[in-house]
C-alpha atoms as a PDB file:
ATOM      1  CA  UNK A   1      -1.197 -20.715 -11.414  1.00  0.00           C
ATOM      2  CA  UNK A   2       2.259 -22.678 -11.573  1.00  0.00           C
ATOM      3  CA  UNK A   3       3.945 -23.315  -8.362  1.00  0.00           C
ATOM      4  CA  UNK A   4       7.063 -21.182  -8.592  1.00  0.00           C
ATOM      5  CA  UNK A   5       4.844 -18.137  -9.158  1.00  0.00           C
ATOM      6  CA  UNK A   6       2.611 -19.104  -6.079  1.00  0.00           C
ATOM      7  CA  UNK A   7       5.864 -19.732  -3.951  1.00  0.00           C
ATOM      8  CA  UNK A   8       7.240 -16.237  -5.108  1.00  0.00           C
ATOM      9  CA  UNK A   9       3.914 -13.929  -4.912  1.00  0.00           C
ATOM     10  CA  UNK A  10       2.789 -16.151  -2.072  1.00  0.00           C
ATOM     11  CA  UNK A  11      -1.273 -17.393  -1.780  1.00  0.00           C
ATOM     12  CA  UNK A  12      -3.762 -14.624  -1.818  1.00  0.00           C
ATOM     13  CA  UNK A  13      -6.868 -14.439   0.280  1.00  0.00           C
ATOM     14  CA  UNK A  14      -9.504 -16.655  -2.022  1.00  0.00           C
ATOM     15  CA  UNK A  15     -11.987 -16.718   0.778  1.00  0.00           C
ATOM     16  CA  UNK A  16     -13.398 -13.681   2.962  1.00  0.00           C
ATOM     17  CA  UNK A  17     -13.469 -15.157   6.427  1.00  0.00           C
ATOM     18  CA  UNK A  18     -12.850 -13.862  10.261  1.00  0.00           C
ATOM     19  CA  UNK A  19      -9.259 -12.861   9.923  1.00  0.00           C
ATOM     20  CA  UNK A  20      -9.748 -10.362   6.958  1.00  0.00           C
ATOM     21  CA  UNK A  21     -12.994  -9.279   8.220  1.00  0.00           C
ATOM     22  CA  UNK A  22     -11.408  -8.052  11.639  1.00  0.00           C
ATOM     23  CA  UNK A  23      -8.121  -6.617   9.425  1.00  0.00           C
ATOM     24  CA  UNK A  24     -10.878  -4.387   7.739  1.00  0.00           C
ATOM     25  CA  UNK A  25     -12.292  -2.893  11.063  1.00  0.00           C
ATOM     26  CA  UNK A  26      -8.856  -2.400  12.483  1.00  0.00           C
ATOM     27  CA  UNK A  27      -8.233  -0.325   9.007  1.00  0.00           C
ATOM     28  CA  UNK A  28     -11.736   1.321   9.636  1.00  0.00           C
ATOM     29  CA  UNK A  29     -10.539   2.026  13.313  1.00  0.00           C
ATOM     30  CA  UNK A  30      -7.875   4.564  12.529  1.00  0.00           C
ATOM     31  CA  UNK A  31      -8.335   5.241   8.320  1.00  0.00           C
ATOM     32  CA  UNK A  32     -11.845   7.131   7.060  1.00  0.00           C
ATOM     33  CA  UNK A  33     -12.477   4.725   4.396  1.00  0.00           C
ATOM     34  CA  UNK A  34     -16.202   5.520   3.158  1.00  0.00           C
ATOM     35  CA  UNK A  35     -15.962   7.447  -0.082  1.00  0.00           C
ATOM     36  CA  UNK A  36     -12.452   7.669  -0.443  1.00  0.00           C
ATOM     37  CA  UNK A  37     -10.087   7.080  -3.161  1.00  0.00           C
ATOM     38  CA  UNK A  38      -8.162   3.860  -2.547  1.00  0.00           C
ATOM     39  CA  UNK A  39      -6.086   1.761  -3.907  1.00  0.00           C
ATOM     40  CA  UNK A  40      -5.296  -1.825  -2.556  1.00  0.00           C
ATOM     41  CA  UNK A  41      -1.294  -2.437  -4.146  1.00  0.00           C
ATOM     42  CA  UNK A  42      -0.816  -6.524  -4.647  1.00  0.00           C
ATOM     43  CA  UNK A  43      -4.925  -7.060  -4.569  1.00  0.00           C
ATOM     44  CA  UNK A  44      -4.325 -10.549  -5.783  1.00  0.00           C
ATOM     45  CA  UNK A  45      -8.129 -12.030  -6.708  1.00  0.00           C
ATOM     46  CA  UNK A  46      -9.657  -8.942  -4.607  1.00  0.00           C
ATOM     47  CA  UNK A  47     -10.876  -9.743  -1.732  1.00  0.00           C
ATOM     48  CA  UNK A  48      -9.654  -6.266  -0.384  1.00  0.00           C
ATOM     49  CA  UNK A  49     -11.205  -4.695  -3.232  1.00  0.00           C
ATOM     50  CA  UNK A  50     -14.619  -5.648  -3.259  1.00  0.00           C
ATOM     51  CA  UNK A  51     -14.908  -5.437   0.810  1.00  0.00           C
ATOM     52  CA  UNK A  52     -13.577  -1.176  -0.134  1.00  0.00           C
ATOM     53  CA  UNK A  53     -16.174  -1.151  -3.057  1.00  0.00           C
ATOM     54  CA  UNK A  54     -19.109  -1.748  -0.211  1.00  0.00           C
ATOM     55  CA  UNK A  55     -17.635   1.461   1.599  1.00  0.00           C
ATOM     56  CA  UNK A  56     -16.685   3.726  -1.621  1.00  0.00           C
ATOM     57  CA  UNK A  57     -17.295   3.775  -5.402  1.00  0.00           C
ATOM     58  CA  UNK A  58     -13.213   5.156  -6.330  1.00  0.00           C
ATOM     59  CA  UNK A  59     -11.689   1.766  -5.425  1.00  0.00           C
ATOM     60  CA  UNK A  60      -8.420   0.272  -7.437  1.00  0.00           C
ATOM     61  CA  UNK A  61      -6.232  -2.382  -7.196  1.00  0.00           C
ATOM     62  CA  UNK A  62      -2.779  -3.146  -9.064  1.00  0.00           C
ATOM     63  CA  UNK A  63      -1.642  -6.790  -9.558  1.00  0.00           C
ATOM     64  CA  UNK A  64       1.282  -7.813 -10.902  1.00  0.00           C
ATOM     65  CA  UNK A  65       0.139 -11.039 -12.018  1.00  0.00           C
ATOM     66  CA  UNK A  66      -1.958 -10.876 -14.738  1.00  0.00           C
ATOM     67  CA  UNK A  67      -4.475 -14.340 -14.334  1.00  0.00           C
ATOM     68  CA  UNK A  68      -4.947 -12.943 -10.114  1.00  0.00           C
ATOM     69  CA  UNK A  69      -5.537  -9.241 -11.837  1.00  0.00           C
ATOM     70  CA  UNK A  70      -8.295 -11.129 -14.509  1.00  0.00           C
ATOM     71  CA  UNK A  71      -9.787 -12.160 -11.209  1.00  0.00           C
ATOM     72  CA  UNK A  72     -10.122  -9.640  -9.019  1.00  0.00           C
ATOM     73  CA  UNK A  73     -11.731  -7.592 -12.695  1.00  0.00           C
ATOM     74  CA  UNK A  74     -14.345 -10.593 -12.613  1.00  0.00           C
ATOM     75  CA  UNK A  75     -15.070 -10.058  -8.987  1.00  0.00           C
ATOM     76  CA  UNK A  76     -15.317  -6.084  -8.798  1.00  0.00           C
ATOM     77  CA  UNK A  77     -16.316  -5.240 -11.893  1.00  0.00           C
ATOM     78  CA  UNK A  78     -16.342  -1.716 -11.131  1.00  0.00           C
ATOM     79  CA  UNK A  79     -13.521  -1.735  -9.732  1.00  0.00           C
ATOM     80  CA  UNK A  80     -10.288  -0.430 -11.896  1.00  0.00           C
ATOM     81  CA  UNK A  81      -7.714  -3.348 -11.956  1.00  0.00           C
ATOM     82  CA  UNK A  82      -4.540  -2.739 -13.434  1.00  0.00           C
ATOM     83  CA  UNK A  83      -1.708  -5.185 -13.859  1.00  0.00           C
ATOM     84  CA  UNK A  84       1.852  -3.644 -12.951  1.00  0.00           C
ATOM     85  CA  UNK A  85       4.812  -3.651 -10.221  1.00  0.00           C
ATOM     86  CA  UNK A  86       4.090  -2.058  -6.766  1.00  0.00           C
ATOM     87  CA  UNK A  87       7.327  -0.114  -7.621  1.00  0.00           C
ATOM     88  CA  UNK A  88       5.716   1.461 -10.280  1.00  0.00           C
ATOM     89  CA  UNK A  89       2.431   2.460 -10.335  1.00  0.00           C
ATOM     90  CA  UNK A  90       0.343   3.870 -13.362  1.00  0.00           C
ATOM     91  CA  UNK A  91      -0.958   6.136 -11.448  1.00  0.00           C
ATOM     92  CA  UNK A  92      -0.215  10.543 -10.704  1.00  0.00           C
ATOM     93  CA  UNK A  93       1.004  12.080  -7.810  1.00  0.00           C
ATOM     94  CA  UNK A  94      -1.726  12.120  -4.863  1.00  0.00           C
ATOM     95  CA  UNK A  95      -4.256   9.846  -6.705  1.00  0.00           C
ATOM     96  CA  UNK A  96      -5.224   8.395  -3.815  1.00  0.00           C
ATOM     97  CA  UNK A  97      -6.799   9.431  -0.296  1.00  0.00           C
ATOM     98  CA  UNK A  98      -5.707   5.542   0.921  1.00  0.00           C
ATOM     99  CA  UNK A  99      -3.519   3.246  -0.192  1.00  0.00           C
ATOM    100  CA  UNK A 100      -3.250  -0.628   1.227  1.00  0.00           C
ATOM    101  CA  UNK A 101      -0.135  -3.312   0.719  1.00  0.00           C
ATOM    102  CA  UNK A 102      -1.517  -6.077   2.400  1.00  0.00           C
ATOM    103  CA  UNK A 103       1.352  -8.687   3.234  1.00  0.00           C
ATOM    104  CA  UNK A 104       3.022  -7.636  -0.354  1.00  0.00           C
ATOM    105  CA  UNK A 105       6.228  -5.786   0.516  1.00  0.00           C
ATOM    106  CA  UNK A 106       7.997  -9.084   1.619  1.00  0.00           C
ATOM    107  CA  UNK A 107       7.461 -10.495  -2.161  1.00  0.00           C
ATOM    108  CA  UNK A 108       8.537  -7.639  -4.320  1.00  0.00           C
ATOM    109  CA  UNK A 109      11.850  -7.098  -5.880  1.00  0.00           C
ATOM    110  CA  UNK A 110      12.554  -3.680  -4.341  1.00  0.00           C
ATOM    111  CA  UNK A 111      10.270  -3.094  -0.758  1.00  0.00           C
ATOM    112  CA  UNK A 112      11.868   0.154  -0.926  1.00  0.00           C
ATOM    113  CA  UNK A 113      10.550   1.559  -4.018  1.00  0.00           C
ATOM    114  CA  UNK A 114       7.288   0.020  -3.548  1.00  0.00           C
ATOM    115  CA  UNK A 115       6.539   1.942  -0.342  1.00  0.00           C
ATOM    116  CA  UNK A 116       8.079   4.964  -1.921  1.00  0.00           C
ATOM    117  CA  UNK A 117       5.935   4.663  -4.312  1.00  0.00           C
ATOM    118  CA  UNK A 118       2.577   3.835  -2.427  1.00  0.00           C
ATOM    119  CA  UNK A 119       3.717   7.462  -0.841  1.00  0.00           C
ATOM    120  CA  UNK A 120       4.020   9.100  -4.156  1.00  0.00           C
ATOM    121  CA  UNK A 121       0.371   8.039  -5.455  1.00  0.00           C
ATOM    122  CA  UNK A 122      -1.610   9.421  -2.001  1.00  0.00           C
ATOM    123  CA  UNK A 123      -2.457  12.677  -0.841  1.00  0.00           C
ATOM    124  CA  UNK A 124      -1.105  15.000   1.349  1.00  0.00           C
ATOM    125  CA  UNK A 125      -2.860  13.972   4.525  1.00  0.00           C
ATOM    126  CA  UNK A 126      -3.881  10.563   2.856  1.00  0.00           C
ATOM    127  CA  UNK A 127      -3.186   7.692   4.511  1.00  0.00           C
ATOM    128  CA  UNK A 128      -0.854   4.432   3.838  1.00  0.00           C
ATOM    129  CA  UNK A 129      -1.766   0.887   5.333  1.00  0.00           C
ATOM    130  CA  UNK A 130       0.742  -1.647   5.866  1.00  0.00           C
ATOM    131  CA  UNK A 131       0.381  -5.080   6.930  1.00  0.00           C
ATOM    132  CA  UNK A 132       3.540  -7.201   6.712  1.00  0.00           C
ATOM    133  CA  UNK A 133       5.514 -10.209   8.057  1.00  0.00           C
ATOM    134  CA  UNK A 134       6.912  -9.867  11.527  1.00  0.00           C
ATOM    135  CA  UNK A 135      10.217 -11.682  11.998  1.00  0.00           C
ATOM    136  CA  UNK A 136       9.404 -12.487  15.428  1.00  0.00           C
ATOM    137  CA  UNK A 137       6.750 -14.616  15.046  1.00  0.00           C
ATOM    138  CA  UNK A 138       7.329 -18.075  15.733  1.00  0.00           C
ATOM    139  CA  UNK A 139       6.388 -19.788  12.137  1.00  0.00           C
ATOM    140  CA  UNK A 140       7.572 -18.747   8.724  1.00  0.00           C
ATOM    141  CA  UNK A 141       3.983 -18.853   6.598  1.00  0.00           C
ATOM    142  CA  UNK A 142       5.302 -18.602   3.117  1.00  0.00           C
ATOM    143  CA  UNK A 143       7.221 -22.292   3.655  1.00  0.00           C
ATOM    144  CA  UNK A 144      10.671 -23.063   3.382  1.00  0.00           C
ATOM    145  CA  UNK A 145      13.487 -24.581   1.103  1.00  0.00           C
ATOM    146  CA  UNK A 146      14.877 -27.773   2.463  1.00  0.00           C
ATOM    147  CA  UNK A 147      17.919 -27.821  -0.562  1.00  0.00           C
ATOM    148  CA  UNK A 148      16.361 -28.174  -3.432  1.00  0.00           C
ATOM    149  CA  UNK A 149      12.757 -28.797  -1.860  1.00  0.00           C
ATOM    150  CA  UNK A 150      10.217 -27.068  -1.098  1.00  0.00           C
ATOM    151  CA  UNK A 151       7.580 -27.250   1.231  1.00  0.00           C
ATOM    152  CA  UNK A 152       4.748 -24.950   2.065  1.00  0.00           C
ATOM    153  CA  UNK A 153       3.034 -24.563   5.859  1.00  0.00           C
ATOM    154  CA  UNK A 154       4.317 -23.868   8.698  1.00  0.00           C
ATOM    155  CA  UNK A 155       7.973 -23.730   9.386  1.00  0.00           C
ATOM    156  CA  UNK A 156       8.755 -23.234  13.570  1.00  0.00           C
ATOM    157  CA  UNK A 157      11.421 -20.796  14.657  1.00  0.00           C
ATOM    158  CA  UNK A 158      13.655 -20.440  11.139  1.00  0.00           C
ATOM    159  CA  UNK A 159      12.331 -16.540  11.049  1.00  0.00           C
ATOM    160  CA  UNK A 160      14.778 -16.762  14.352  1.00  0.00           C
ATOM    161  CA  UNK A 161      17.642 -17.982  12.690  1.00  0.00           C
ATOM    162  CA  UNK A 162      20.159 -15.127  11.435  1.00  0.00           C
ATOM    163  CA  UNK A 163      20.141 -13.427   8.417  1.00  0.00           C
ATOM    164  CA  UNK A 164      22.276 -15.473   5.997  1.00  0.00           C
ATOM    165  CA  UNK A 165      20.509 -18.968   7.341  1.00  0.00           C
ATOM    166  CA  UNK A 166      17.102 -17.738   7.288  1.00  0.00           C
ATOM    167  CA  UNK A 167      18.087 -16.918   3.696  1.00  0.00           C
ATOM    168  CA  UNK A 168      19.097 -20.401   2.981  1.00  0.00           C
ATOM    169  CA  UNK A 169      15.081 -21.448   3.899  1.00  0.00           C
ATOM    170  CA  UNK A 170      13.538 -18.823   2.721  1.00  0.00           C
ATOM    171  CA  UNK A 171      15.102 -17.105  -0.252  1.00  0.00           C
ATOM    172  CA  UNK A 172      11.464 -16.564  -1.591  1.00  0.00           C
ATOM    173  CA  UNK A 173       9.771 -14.031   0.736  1.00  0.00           C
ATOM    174  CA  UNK A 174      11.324 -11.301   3.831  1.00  0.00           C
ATOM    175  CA  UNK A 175       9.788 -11.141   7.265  1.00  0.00           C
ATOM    176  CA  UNK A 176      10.716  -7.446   8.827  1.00  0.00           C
ATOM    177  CA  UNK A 177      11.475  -6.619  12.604  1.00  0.00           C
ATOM    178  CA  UNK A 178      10.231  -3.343  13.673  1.00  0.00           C
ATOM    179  CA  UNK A 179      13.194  -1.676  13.547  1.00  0.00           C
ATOM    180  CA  UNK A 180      13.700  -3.309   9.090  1.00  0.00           C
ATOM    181  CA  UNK A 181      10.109  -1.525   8.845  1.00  0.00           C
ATOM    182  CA  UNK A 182      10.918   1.795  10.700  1.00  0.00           C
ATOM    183  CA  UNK A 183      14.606   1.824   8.345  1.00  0.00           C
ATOM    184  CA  UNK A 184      11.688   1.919   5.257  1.00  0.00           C
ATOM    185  CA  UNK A 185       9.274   4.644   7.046  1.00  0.00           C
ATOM    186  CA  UNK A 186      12.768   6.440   7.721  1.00  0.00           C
ATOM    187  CA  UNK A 187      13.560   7.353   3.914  1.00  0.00           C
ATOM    188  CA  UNK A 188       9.692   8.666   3.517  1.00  0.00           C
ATOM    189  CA  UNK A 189       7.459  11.706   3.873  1.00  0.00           C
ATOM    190  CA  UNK A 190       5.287  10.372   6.044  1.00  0.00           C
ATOM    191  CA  UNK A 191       4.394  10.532   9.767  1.00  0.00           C
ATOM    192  CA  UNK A 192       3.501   7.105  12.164  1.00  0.00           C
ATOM    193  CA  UNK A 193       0.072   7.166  13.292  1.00  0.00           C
ATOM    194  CA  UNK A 194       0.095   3.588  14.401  1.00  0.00           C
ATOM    195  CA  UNK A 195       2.988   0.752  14.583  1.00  0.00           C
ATOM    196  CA  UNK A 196       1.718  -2.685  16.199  1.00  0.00           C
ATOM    197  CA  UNK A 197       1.592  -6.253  15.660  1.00  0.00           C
ATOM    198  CA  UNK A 198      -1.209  -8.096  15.426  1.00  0.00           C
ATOM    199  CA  UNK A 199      -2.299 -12.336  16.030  1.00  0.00           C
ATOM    200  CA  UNK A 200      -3.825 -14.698  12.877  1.00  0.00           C
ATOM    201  CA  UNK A 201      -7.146 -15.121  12.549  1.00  0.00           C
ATOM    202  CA  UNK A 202      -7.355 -18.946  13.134  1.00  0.00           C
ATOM    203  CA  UNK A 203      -9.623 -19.933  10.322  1.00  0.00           C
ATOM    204  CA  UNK A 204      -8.620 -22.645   9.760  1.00  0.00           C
ATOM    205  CA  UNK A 205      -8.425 -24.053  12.869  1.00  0.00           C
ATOM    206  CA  UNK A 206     -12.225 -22.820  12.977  1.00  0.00           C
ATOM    207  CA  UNK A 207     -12.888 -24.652  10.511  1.00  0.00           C
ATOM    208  CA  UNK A 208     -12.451 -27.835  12.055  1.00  0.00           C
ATOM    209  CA  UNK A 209     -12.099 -26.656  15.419  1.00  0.00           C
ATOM    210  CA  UNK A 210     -14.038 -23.513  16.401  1.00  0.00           C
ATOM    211  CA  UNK A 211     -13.830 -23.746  20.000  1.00  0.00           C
ATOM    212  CA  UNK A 212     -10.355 -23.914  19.751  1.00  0.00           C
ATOM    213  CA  UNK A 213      -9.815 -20.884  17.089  1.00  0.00           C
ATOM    214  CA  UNK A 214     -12.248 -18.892  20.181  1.00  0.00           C
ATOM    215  CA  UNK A 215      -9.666 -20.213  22.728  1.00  0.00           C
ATOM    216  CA  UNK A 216      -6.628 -19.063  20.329  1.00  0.00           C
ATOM    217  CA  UNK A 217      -8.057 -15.700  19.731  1.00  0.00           C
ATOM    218  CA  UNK A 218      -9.269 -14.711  22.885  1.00  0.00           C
ATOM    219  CA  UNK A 219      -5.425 -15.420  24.645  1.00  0.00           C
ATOM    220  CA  UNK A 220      -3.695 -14.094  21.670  1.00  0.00           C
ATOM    221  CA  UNK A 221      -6.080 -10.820  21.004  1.00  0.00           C
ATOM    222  CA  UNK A 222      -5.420 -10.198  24.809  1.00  0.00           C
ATOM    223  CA  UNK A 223      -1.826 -10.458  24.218  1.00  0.00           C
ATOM    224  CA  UNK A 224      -2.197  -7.714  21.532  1.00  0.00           C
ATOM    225  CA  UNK A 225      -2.865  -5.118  24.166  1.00  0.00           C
ATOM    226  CA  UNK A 226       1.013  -6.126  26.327  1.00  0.00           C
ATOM    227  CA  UNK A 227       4.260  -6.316  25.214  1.00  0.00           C
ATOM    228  CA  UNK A 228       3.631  -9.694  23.777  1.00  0.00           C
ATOM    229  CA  UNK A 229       2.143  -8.537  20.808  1.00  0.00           C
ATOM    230  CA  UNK A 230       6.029  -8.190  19.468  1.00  0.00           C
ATOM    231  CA  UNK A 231       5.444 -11.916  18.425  1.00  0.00           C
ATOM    232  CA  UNK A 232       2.511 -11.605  16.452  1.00  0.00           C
ATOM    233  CA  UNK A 233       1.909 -12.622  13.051  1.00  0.00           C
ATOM    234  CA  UNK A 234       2.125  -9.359  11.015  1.00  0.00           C
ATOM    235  CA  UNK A 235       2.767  -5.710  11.767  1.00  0.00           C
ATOM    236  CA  UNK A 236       0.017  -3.558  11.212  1.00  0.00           C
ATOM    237  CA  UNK A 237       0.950  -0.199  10.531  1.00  0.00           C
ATOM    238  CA  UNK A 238      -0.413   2.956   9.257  1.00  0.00           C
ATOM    239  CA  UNK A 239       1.469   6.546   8.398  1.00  0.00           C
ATOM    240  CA  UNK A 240       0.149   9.366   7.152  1.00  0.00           C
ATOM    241  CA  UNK A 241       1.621  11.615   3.800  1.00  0.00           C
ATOM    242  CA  UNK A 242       3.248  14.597   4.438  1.00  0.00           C
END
């Protein structure tokens, strides 16, 4: 995969680890999932995908690229992979009993239209899953432009910067405050069932560390449950169609 698509569509989940395993119970937590109709928008390679298929047999994923989408066929086989936008999805009206966009909405061309349209493909009473960059956490994960350069990790404190500097870094890739994500709920028929933030995973601190990723998540996970979660990683959030 060349490096200006990876900077623009951002690095998908290649390896099943801690973090995405406890993403999928806190899904489980509030969202039936066994034997339901899903569909995971952005699947990249399909992690998401093949952890749904263990759970239900009517599992689907749209990627936009088309090598990621080849992927994530060879993985699930039985899974039905399509390649298009998340603004438009080849699929009906109320396909879908669940539909996931796991940290996708900050690299489309239109987050708008994509949630609109992750609302138009599930049910009345379905359910829509949202995990997406929050603007108060203290790195930028997608990397930054330096002028002309760019450089991927960890960039401190420039999601703090305002709007038109942060652009300068990060042209590439949004991060949302929860008031930027509750301005996109706003325009749809949907109801807020839940609306938090939520810490990393730390794998790969575990890797080389694991006492220290235990140390990390037991503070952090704490933190999740007091007002401090506002500086978590992502913001986990789930509505239901009207």
């Amino acid at each position: 995969m060349s490096e200006d698509k990876t900077i623009t569509l951002g690095h998908p989940s290649y390896v099943w680890r801690a973090g995405q395993d406890r993403r999928l119970k806190l899904m489980q937590d509030y969202v039936p999932l066994a034997g339901q109709r899903i569909l995971d928008v952005g699947c990249g390679v399909g992690m998401y995908v093949r952890a749904f298929s263990a759970l239900s047999p009517h599992v689907y994923g749209v990627e936009i690229d088309q090598e990621r989408a080849r992927q994530a066929g060879a993985l699930v086989p039985r899974a039905g992979i399509s390649v298009a936008p998340a603004e438009r999805l080849p699929f009906p009206d109320a396909a879908f009993d669940v539909v996931l966009l796991h940290e996708v909405i900050e690299h489309v061309d239109d987050d708008a239209q994509a949630l609109a349209e992750a609302c138009r493909v599930t049910r009345t009473g379905g359910h829509v899953i949202i995990f997406a960059p929050n603007r108060r956490y203290f790195f930028e994960t997608h990397g930054a432009y330096f002028g002309s350069r760019y450089v991927f990790g960890l960039i401190p404190l420039v999601n703090w910067f305002p709007d038109p500097l942060r652009r300068r870094f990060c042209p590439h890739v949004r991060a949302y405050t929860p008031g930027d994500i509750r301005e996109l709920l706003a325009r749809l028929s949907c109801r807020e069932l839940v609306f938090t933030q939520i810490y990393p995973g730390y794998d790969h601190i575990a890797a080389h560390r694991p006492h220290l990723a235990t140390l990390l998540r037991r503070i952090t996970y704490a933190l999740e449950r007091t007002p401090l979660r506002t500086f978590g990683l992502s913001h986990f959030v789930v509505v239901q169609r009207l």
